[in-house]
C-alpha atoms as a PDB file:
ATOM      1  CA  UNK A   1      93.332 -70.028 -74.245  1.00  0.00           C
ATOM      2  CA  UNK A   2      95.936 -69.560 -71.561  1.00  0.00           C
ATOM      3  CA  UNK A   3      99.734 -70.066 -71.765  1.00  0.00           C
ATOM      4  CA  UNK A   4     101.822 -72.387 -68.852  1.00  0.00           C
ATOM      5  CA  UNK A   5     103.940 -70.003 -66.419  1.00  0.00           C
ATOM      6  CA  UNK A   6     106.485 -71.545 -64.612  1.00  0.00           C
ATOM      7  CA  UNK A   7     108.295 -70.055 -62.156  1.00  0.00           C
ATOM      8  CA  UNK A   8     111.433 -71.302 -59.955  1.00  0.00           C
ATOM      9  CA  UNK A   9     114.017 -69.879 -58.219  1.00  0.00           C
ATOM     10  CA  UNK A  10     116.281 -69.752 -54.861  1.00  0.00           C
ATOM     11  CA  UNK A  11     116.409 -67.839 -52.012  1.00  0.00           C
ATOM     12  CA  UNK A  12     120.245 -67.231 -50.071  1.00  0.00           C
ATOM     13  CA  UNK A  13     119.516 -67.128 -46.302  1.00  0.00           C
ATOM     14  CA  UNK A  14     121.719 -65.892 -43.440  1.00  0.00           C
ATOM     15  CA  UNK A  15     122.183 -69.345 -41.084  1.00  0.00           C
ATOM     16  CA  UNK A  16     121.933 -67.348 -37.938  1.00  0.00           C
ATOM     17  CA  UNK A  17     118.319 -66.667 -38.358  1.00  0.00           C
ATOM     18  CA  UNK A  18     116.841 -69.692 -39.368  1.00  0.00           C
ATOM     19  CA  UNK A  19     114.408 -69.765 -36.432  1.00  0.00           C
ATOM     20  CA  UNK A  20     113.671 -65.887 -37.768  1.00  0.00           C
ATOM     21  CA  UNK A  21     112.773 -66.686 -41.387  1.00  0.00           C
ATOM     22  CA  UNK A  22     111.062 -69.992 -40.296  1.00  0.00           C
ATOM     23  CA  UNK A  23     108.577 -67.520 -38.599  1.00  0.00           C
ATOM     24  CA  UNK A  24     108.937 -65.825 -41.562  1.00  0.00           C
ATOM     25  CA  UNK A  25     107.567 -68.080 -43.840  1.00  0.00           C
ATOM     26  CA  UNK A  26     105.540 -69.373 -41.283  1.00  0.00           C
ATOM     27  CA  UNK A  27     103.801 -66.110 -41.441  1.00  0.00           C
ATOM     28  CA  UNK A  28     103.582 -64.722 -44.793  1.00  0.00           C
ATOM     29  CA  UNK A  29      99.571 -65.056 -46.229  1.00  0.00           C
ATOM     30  CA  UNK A  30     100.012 -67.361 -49.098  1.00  0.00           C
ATOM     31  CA  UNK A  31      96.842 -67.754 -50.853  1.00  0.00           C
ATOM     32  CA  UNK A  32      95.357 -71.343 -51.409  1.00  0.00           C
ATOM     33  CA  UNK A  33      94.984 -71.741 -55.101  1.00  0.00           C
ATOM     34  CA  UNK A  34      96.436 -68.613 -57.029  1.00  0.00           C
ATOM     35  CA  UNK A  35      98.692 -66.598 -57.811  1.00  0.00           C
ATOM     36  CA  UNK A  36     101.271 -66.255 -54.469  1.00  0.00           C
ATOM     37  CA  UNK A  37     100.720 -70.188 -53.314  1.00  0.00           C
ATOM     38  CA  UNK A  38     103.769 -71.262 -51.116  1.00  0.00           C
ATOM     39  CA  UNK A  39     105.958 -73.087 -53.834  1.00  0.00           C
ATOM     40  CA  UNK A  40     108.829 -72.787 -50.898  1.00  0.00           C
ATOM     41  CA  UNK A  41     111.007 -75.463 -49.825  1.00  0.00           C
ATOM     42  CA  UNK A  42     112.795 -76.283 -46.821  1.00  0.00           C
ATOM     43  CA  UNK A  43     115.508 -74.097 -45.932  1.00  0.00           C
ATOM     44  CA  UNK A  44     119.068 -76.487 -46.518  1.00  0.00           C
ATOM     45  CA  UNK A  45     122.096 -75.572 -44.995  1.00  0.00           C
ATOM     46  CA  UNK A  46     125.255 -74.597 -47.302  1.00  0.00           C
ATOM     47  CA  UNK A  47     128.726 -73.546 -47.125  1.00  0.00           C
ATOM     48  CA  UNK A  48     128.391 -69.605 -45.573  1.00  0.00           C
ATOM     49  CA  UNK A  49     124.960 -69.631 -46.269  1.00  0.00           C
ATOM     50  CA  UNK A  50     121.469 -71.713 -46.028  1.00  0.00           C
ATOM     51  CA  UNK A  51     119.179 -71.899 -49.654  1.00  0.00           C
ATOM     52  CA  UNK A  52     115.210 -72.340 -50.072  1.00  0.00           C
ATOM     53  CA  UNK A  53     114.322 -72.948 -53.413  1.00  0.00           C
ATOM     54  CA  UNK A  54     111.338 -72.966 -55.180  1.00  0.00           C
ATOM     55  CA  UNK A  55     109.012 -74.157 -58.164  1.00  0.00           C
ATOM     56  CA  UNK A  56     105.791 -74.034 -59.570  1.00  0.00           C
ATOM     57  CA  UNK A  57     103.601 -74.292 -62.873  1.00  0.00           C
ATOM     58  CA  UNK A  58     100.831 -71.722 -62.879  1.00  0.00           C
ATOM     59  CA  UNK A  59      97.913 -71.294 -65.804  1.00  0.00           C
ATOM     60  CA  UNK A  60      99.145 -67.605 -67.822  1.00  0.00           C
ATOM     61  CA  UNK A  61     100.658 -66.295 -64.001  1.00  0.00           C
ATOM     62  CA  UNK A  62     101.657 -63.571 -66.470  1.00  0.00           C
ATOM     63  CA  UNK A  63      98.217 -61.333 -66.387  1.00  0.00           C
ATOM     64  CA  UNK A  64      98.996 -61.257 -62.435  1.00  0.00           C
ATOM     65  CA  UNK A  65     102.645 -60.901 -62.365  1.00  0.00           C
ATOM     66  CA  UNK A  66     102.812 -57.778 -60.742  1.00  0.00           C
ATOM     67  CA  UNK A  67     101.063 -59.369 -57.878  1.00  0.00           C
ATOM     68  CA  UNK A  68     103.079 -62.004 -57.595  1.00  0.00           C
ATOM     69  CA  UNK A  69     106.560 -59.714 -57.569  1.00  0.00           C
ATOM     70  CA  UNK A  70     105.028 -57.448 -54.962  1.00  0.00           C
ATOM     71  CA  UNK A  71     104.577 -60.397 -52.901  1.00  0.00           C
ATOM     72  CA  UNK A  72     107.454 -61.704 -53.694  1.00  0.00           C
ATOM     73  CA  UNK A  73     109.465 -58.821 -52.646  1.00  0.00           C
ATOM     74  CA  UNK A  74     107.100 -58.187 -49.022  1.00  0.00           C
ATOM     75  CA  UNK A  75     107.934 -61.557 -48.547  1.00  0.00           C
ATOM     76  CA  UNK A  76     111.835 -60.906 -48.736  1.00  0.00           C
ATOM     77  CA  UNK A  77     111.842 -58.338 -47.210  1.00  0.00           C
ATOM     78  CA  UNK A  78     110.181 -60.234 -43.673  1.00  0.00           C
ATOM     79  CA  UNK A  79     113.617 -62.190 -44.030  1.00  0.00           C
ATOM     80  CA  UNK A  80     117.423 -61.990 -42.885  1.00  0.00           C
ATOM     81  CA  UNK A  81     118.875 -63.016 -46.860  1.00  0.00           C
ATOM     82  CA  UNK A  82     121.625 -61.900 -48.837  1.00  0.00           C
ATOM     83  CA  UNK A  83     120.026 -62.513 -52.451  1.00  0.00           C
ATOM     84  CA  UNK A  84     117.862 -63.863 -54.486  1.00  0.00           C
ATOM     85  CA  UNK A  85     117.136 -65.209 -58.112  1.00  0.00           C
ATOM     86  CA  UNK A  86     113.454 -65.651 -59.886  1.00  0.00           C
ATOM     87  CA  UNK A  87     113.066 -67.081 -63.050  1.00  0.00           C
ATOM     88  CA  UNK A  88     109.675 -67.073 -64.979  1.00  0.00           C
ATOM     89  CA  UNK A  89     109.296 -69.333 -68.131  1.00  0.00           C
ATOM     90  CA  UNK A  90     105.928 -68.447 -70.126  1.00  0.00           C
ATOM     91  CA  UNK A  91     105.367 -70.473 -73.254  1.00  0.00           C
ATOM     92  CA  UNK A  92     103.701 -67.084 -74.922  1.00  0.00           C
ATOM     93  CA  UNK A  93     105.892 -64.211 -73.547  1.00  0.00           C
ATOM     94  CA  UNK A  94     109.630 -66.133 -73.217  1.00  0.00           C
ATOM     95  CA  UNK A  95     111.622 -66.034 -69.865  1.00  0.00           C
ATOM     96  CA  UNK A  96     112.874 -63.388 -68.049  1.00  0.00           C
ATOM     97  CA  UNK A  97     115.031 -63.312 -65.069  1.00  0.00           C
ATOM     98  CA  UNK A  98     115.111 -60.784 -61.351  1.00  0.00           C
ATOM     99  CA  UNK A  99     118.237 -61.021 -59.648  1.00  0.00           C
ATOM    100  CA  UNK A 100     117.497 -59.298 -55.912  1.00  0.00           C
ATOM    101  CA  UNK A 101     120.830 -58.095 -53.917  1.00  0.00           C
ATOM    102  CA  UNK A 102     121.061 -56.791 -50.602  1.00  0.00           C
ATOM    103  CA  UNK A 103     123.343 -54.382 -50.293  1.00  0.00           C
ATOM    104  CA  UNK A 104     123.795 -54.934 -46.102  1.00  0.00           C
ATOM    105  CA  UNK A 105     125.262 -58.525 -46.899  1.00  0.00           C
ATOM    106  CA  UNK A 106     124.995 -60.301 -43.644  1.00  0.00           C
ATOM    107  CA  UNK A 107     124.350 -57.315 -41.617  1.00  0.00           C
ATOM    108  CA  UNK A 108     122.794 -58.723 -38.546  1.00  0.00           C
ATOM    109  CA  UNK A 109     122.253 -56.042 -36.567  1.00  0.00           C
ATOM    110  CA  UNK A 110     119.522 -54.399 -39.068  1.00  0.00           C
ATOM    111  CA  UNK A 111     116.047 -56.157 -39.200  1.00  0.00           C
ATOM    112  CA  UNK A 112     114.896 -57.049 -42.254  1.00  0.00           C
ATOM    113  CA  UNK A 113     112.581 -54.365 -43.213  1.00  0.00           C
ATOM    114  CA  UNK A 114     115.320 -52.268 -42.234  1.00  0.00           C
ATOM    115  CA  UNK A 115     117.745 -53.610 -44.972  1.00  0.00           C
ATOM    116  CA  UNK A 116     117.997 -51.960 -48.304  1.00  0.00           C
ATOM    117  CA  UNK A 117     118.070 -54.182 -51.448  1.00  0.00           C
ATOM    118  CA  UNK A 118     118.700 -53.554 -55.563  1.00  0.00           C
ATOM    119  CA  UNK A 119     117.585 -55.572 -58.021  1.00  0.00           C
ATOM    120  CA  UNK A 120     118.553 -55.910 -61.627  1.00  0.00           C
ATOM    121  CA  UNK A 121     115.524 -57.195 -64.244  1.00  0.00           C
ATOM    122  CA  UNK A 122     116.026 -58.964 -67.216  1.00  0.00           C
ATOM    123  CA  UNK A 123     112.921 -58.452 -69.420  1.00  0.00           C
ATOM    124  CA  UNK A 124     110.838 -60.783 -71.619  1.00  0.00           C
ATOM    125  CA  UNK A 125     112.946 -62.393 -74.482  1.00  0.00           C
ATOM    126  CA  UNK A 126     116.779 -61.330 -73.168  1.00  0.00           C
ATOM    127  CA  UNK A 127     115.665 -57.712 -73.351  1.00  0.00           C
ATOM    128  CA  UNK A 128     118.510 -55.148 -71.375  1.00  0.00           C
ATOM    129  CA  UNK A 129     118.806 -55.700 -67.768  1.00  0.00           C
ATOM    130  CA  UNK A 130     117.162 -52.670 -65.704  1.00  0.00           C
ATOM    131  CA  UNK A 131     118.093 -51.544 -62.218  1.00  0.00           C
ATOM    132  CA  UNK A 132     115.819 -50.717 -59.861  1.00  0.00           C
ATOM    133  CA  UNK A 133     115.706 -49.652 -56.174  1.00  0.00           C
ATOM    134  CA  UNK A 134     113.984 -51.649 -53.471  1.00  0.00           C
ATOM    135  CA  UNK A 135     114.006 -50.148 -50.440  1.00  0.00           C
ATOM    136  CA  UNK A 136     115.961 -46.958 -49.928  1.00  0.00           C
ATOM    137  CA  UNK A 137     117.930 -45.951 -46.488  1.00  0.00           C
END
């Protein structure tokens, strides 16, 4: 028997680029049933910044979360954003919560692979928060 995985989230987007990470998202190889499907909204505009959230319920997405996160993070990294936030909600394992930072900010004149980016993970049940490193300079 499987457990329900649901997974939401928001992406912050530089406004200059929106053409860019249309493309973006335009190209990035989603797969048709499972487990990177495009859960991605329409980018809407904010104050200093555009947002693209995103939802979905998946059957026990936690035997191929590291697929999912790599994806996750190749997809990022095709963009011009500032940050991100992914929360996944398993009814067997508990939540857990990646925080993704760039440090470049709104650095337009580096591409986005070229951009290096931190992110701080918050393990299954509210276990410590872990740093790791992205992308390196």
């Amino acid at each position: 028997m499987g457990s329900k995985t649901i997974v939401y989230g928001f992406i912050e987007l530089d406004p200059q680029f929106n053409q860019e990470n249309r493309q973006a998202f335009d190209a990035c190889p989603f797969d048709a049933k499972y487990p990177f499907t495009n859960i991605f909204g329409t980018e809407l505009p904010g104050y200093e910044s555009s947002t693209v959230s995103f939802a979905g319920t998946f059957k026990s997405l936690i035997e191929d979360w590291n697929e999912w996160e790599i994806r996750f993070d190749q997809l990022l990294a095709s963009l011009y954003c500032r940050s991100a936030t992914v929360r996944m909600s398993d009814d067997v394992h508990g939540e857990f919560v990646i925080q993704y930072v760039c440090n470049d900010g709104w650095e337009s004149t580096l591409q986005p692979y070229q951009r290096r980016w931190k992110k701080w993970k918050t393990d299954f049940d509210g276990l410590e928060s872990e740093e790791n490193h992205l992308r390196q300079k």
